[in-house]
Protein backbone atom coordinates (compact mmCIF):
# COMPACT_ATOMS: atom_id res chain seq x y z
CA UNK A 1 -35.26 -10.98 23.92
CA UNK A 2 -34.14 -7.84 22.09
CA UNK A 3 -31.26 -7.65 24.63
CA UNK A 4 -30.27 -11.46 23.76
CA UNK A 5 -30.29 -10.54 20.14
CA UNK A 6 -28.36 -6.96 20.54
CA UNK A 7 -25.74 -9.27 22.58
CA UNK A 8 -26.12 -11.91 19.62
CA UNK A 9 -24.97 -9.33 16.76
CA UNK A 10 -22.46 -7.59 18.70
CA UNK A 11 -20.44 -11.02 18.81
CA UNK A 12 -21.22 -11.42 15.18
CA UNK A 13 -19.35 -7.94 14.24
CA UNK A 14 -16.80 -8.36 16.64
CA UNK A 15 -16.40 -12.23 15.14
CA UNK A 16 -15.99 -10.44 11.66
CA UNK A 17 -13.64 -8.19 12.47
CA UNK A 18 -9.91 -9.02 11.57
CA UNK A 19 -7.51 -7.46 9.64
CA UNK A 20 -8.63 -3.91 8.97
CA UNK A 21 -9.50 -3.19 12.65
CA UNK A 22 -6.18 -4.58 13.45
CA UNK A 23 -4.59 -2.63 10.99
CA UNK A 24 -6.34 0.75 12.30
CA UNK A 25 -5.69 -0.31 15.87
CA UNK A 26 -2.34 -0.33 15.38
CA UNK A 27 -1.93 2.92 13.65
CA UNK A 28 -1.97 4.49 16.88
CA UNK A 29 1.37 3.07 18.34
CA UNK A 30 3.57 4.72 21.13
CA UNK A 31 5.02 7.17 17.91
CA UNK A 32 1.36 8.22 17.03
CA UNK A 33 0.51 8.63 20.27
CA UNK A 34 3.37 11.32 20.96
CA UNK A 35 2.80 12.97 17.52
CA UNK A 36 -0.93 13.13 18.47
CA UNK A 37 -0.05 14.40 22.22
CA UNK A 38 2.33 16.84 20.74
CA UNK A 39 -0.11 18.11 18.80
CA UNK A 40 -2.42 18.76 21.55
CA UNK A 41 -0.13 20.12 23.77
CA UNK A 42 1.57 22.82 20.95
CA UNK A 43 -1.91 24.08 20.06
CA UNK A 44 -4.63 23.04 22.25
CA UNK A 45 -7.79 21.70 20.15
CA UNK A 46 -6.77 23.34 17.29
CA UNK A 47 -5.82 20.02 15.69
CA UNK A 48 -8.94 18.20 16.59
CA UNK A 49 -10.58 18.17 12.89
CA UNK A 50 -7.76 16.66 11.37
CA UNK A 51 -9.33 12.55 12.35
CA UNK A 52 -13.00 14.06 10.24
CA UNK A 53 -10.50 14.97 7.61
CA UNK A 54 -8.06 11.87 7.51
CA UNK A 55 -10.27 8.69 8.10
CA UNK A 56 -11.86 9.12 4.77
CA UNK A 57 -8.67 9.37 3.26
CA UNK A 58 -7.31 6.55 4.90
CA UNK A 59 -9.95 4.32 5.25
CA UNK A 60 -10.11 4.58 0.76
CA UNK A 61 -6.43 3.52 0.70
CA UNK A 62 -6.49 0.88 3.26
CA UNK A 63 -9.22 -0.62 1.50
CA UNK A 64 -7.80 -0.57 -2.24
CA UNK A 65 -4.78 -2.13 -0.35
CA UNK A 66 -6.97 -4.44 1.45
CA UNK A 67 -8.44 -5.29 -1.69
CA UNK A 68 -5.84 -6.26 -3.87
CA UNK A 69 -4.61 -8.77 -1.19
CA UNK A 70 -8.24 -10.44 -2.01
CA UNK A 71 -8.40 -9.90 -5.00
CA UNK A 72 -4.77 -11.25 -5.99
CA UNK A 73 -4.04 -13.68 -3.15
CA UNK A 74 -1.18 -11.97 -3.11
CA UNK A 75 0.60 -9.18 -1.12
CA UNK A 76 1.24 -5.66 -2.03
CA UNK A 77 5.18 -6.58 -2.52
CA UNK A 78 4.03 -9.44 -5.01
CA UNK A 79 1.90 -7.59 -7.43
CA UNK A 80 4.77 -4.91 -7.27
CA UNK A 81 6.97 -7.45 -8.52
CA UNK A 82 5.00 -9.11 -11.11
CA UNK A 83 3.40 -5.86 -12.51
CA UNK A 84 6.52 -3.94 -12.15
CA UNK A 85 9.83 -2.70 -12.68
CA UNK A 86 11.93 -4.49 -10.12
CA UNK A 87 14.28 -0.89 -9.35
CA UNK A 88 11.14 1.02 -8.37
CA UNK A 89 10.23 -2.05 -5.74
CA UNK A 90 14.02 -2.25 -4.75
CA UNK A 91 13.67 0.79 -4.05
CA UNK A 92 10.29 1.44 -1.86
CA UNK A 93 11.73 -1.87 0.59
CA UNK A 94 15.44 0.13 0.89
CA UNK A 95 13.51 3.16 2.00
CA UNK A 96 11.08 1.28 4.04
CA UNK A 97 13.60 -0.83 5.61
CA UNK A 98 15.30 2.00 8.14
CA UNK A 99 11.97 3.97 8.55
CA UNK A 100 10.41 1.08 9.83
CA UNK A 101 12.63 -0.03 11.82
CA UNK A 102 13.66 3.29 13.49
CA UNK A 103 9.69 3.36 14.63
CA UNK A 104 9.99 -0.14 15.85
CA UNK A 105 12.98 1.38 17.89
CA UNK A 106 10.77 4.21 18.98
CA UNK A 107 7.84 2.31 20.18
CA UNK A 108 10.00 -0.34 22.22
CA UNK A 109 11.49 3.02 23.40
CA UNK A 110 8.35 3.66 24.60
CA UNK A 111 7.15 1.56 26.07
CA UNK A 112 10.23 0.78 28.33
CA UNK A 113 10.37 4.61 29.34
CA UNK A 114 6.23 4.31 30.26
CA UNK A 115 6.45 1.10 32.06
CA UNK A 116 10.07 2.83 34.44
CA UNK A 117 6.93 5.70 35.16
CA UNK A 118 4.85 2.90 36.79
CA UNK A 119 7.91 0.97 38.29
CA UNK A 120 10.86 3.42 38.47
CA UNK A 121 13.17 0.49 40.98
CA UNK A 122 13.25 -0.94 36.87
CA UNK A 123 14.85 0.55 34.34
CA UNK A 124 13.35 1.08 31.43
CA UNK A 125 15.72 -1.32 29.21
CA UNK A 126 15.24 -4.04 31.09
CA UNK A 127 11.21 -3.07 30.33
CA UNK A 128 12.01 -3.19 26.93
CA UNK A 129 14.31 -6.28 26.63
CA UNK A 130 11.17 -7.88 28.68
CA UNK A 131 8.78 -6.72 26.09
CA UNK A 132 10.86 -7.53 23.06
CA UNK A 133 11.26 -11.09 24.17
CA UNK A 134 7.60 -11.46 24.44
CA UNK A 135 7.25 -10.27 21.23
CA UNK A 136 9.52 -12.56 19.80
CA UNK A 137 8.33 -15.48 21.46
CA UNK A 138 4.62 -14.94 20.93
CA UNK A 139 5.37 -14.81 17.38
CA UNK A 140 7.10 -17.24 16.63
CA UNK A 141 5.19 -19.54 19.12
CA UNK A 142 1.54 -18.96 18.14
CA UNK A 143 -0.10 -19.57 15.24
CA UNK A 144 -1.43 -16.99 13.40
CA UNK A 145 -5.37 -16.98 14.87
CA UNK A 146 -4.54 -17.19 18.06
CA UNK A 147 -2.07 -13.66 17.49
CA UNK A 148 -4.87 -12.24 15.67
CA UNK A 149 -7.32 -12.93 18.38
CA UNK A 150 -5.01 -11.74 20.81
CA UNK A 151 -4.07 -8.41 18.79
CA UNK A 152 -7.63 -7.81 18.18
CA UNK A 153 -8.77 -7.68 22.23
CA UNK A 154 -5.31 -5.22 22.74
CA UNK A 155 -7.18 -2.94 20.40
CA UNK A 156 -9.70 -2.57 22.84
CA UNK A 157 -6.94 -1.18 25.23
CA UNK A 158 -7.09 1.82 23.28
CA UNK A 159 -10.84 2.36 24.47
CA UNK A 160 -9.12 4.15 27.85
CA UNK A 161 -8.10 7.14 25.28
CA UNK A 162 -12.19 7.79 25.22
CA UNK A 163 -12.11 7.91 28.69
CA UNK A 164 -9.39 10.13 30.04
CA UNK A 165 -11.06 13.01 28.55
CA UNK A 166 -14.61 12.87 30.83
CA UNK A 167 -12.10 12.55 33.46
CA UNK A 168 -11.71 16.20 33.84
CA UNK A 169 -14.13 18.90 33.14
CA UNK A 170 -14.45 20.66 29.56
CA UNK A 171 -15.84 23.03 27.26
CA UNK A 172 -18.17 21.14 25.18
CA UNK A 173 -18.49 24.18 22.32
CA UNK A 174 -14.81 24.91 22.43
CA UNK A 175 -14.72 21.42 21.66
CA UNK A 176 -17.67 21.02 18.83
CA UNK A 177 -15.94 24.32 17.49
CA UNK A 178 -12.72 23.15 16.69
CA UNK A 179 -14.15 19.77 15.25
CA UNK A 180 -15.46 21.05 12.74
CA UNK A 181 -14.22 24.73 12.15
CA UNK A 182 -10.63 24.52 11.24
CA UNK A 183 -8.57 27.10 12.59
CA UNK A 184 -4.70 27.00 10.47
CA UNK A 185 -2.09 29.09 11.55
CA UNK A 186 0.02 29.53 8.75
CA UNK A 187 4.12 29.11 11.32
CA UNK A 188 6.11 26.27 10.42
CA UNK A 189 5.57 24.81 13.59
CA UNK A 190 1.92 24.09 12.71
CA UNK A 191 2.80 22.92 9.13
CA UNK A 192 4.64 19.97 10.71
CA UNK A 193 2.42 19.12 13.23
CA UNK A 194 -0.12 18.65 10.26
CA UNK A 195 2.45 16.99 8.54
CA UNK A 196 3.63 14.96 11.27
CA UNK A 197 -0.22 14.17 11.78
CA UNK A 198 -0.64 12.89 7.93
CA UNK A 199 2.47 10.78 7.97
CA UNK A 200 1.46 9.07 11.22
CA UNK A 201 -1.85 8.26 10.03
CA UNK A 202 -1.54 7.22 6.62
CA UNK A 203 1.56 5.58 6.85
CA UNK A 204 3.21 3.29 4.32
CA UNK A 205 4.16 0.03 6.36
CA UNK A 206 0.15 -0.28 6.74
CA UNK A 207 -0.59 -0.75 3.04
CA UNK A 208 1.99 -3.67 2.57
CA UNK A 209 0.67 -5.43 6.29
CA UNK A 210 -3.30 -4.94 5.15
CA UNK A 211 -2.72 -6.56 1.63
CA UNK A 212 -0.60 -9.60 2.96
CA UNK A 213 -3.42 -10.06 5.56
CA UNK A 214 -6.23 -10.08 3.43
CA UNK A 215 -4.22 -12.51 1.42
CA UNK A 216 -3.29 -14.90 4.19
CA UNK A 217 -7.11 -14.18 5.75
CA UNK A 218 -8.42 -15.73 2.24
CA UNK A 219 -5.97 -18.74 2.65
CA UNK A 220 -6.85 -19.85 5.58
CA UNK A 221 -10.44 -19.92 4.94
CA UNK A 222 -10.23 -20.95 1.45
CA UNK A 223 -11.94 -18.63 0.14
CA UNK A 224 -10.98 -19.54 -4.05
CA UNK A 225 -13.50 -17.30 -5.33
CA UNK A 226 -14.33 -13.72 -4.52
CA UNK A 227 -17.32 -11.94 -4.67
CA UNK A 228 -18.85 -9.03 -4.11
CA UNK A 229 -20.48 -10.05 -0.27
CA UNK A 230 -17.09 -10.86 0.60
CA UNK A 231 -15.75 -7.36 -0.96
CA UNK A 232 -18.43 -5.88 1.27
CA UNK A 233 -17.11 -7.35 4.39
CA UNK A 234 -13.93 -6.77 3.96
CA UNK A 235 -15.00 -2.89 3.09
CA UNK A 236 -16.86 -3.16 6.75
CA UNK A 237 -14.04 -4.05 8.57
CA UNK A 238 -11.39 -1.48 7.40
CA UNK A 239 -13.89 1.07 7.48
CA UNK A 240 -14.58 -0.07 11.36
CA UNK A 241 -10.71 -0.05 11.98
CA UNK A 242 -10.15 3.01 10.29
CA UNK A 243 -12.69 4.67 12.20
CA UNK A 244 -11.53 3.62 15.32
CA UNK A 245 -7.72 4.84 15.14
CA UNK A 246 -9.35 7.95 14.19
CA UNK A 247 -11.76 8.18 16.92
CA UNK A 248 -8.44 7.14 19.84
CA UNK A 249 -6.02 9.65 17.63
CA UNK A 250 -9.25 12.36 18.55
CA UNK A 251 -9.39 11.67 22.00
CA UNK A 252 -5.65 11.48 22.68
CA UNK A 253 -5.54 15.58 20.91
CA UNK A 254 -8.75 16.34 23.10
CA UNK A 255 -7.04 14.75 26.44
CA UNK A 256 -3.21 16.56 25.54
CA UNK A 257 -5.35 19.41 24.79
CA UNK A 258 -7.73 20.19 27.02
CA UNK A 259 -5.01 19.01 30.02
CA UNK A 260 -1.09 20.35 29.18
CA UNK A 261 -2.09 22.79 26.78
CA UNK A 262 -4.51 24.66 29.30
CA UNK A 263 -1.83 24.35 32.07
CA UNK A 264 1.41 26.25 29.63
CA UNK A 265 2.78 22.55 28.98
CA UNK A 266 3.52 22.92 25.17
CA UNK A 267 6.10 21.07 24.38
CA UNK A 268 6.11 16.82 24.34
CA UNK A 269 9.16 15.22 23.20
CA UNK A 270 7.77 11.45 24.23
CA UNK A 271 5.41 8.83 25.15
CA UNK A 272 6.93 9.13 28.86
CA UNK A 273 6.24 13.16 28.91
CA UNK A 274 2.69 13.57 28.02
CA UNK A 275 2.06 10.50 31.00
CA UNK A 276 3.95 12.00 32.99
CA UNK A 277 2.42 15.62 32.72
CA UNK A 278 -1.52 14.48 32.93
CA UNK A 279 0.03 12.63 36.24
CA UNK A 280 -0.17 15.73 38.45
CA UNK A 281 -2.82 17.84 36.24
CA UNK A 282 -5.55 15.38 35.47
CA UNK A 283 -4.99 12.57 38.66
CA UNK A 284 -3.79 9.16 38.69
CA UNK A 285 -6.26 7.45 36.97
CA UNK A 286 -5.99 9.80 33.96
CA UNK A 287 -2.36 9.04 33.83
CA UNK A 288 -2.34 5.22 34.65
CA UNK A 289 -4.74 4.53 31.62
CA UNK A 290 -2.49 6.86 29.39
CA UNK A 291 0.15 4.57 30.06
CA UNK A 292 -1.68 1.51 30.19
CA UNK A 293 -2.82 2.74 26.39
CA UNK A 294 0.52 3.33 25.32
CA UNK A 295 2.53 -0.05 26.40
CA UNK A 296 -1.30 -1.62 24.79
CA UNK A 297 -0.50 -0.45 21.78
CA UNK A 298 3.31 -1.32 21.48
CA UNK A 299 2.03 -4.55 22.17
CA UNK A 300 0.05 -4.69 18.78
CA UNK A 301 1.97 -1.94 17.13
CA UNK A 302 5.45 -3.88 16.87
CA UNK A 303 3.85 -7.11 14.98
CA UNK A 304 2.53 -5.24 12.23
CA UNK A 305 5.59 -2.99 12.17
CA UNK A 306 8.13 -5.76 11.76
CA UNK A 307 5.81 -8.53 9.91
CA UNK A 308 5.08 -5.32 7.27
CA UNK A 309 8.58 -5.72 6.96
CA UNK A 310 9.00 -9.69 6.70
CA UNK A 311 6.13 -9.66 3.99
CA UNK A 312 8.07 -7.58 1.94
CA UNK A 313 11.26 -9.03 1.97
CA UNK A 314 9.48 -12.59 1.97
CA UNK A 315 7.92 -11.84 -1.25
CA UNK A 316 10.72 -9.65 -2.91
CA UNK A 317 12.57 -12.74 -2.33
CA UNK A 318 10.68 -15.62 -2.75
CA UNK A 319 10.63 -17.08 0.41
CA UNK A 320 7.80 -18.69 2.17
CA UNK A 321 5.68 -16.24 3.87
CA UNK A 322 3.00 -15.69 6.95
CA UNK A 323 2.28 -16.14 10.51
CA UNK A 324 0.33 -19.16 10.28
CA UNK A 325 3.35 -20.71 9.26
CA UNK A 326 5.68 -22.71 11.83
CA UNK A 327 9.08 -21.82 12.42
CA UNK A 328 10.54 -24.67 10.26
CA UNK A 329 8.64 -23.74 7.62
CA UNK A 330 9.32 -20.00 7.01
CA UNK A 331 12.65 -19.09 8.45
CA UNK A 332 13.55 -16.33 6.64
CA UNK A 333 10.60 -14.87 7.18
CA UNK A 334 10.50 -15.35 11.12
CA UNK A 335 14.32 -14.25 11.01
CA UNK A 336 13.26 -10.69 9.21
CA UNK A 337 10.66 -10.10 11.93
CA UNK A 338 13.42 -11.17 14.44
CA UNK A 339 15.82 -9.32 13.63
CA UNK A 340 14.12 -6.15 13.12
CA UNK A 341 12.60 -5.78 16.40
CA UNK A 342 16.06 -6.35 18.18
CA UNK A 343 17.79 -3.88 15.47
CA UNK A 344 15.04 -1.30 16.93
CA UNK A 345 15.84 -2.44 20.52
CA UNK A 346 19.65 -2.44 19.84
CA UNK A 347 19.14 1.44 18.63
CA UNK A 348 17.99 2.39 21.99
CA UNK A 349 20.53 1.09 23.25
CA UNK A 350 23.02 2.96 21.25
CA UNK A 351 21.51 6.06 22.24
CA UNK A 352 20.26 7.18 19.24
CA UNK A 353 17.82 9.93 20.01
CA UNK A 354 14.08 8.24 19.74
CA UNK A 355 12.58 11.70 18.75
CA UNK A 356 14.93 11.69 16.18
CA UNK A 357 14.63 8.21 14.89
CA UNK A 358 11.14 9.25 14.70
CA UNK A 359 11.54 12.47 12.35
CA UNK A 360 13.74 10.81 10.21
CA UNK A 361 10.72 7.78 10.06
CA UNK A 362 8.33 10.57 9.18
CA UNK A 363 10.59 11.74 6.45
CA UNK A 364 10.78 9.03 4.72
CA UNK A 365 7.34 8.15 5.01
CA UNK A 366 5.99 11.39 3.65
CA UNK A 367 8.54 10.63 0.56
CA UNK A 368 7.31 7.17 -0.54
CA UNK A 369 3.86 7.77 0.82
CA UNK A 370 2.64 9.62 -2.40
CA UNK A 371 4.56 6.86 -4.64
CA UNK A 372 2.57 4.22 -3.26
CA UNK A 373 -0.21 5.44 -3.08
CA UNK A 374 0.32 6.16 -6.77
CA UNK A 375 1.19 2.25 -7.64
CA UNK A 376 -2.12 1.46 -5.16
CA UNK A 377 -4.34 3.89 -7.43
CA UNK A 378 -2.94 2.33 -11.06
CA UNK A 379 -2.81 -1.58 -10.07
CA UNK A 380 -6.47 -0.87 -8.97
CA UNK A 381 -7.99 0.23 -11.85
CA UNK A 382 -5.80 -2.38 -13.57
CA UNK A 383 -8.48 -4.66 -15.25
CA UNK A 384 -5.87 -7.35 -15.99
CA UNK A 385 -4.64 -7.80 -11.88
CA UNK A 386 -8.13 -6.83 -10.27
CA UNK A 387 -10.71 -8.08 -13.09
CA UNK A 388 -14.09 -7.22 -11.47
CA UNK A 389 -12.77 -5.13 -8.71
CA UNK A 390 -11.39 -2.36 -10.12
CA UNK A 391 -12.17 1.01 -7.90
CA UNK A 392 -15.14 2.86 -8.66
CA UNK A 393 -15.80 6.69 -8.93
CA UNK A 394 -15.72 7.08 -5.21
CA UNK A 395 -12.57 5.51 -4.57
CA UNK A 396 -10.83 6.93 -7.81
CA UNK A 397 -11.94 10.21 -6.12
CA UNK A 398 -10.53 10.23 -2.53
CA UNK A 399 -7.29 8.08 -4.05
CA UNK A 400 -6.56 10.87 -6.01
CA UNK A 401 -7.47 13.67 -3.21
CA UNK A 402 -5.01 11.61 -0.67
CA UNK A 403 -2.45 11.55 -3.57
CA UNK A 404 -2.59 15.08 -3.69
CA UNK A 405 -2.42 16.21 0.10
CA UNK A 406 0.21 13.95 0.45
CA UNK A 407 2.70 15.35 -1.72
CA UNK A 408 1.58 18.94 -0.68
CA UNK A 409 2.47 17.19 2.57
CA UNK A 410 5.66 16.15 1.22
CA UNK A 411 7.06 18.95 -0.46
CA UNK A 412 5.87 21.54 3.19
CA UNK A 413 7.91 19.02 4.99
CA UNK A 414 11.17 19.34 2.91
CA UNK A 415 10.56 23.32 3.34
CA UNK A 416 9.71 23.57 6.66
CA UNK A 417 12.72 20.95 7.53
């Protein structure tokens, strides 16, 4: 009986999940992945308590974002334009525009290059041109619960991160050590590897793609009045999804870590290198689930990346919006999340260096980061947009602490670059 009714509340979590554990999942795409492995593989664990550190962080923004959405019925884009001067939101969508779609480009990179590992009689743009017409069909093809549905069981993917590491034998204090004791090295090279570790996590795209969600998720289910039970689930499930990118970005430094660092492999340009080192150090199974993971999480990755990018233009712009809209009925906004994924697939293409594409992604992101998370923090204590809902002491708190280690984060990337 107690079995039954374990089994019974499991599905009832896993039925309220939706967009903040998609929106966590998803944080860890091919990009993170390499920025994660490159940070295990440059200093060993010595990077391992930066996910205690961030998920607070990012868990308090993704839920003021995730909150306005509800709150407003609108997306983050929307409530820029109504409550703001129009320059400042021209301006956040022309530097989002290239940074997201250089990651796009990365992560269908990515992919393509992990996929040639497993089949190398394929090359790995025909991988990608295979994977980008997938995407492209899926979503235009499916309605929106079916994509979520689908995007929220490729989350699970991820789980193989948590298993690589038992895999292969390890020091369990070294480990609990550098959890929770952190060791800095003051070098430039460990500066950006934090840095490159912030901007990853707490990335931009994610606040506009968690707000339109939460806006579309209250549309569908008609949900014309909020209140505070509904506030409460919502606070569940980005909490839940925040957590878990956390706990795969852990186990993906602990697995780099305790695998290339140990064996003098310090240095991982891409997806494709850090599977392709665990290959001969940890086995085959270690490195098949690595790369499983990583072609996973392109999978849900892209979506967000380009329909981020859709939302904003569709709202900047007026035009009708969201997934669980036909083809007919939102063009422009299919035709943004078209055209941005083959833009990113076109880049490879060109031969534009992915490592690159993804520094230059990370720049950016570290520049409007602290902007809007500055916007986030003033529209939500905003009586007149959020009413009821404003943030509390708590939130005001680790809003203001993310704020802050951003722009430190900001201004140590400009010097160290």
């Amino acid at each position: 009986m107690k079995e039954f009714t374990s089994i019974k509340k499991t599905k009832a979590v896993w039925k309220s999940l939706g967009p903040g554990f998609i929106t966590g999942a998803s944080d860890d795409d091919p990009s993170g992945i390499a920025t994660y492995s490159q940070a295990g593989a440059a200093f060993g664990l010595g990077t391992l308590w930066t996910a205690f550190i961030t998920f607070p962080l990012m868990a308090a923004i993704q839920e003021m974002c995730a909150r306005i959405g509800m709150v407003t019925s609108n997306g983050l884009t929307s409530t820029l334009k109504t409550n703001y001067s129009k320059p400042l939101l021209y301006l956040m969508i022309l530097f989002s525009f290239p940074a997201i779609v250089l990651n796009i480009g990365a992560d269908i990179a990515g992919m393509g290059a992990v996929a040639n590992l497993l089949y190398p009689e394929v090359h790995s743009n025909i991988f990608s041109l295979i994977f980008v017409t997938i995407l492209i069909i899926s979503l235009i093809y499916f309605p929106y619960r079916k994509i979520a549905d689908v995007m929220k069981w490729l989350c699970l993917i991820l789980l193989v991160y948590a298993i690589v590491p038992f895999l292969i034998k390890q020091d369990g204090w070294a480990i609990l050590r550098a959890s929770f004791i952190p060791k800095l090295h003051w070098d430039k090279e460990y500066i950006m590897i934090l840095v490159a570790i912030l901007g990853t996590t707490i990335s931009p795209y994610l606040f506009f793609w968690q707000a339109a969600m939460e806006g579309e998720e209250k549309a569908i289910k008609k949900q014309l009045i909020i209140d505070k039970s509904h506030i409460n689930e919502m606070r569940t499930d980005v909490n839940i999804g925040m957590l878990f990118s956390n706990i795969v970005m852990y186990f993906i430094i602990l697995t780099t870590g305790s695998v290339l660092f140990k064996n003098g492999i310090t240095q991982i340009h891409s997806v494709q290198d850090a599977a392709g080192a665990l290959k001969p150090l940890a086995g085959e199974s270690a490195y098949l689930m690595f790369a499983i993971g990583i072609i996973g999480t392109g999978f849900l990755a892209i979506p967000v990346l380009a329909g981020s990018l859709s939302y904003m233009l569709a709202e900047t712009f007026g035009w009708e919006e969201g997934l669980n809209k036909k083809w007919h009925e939102a063009k422009g906004f299919y035709l943004v999340l078209i055209v941005s994924i083959l833009t990113g697939f076109i880049i490879n293409l060109c031969g534009i260096d992915p490592i690159k594409a993804l520094v230059f992604s990370g720049v950016v992101y570290g520049v409007t980061a602290p902007v809007l998370i500055a916007i986030v923090l003033h529209i939500c204590n905003n009586k007149k947009i959020m009413g009821d809902f404003t943030n509390g002491l708590r939130s005001n708190i680790l809003g203001v602490l993310t704020l802050l280690i951003m722009t430190i984060a900001a201004v140590a990337l400009f010097l160290t670059l």
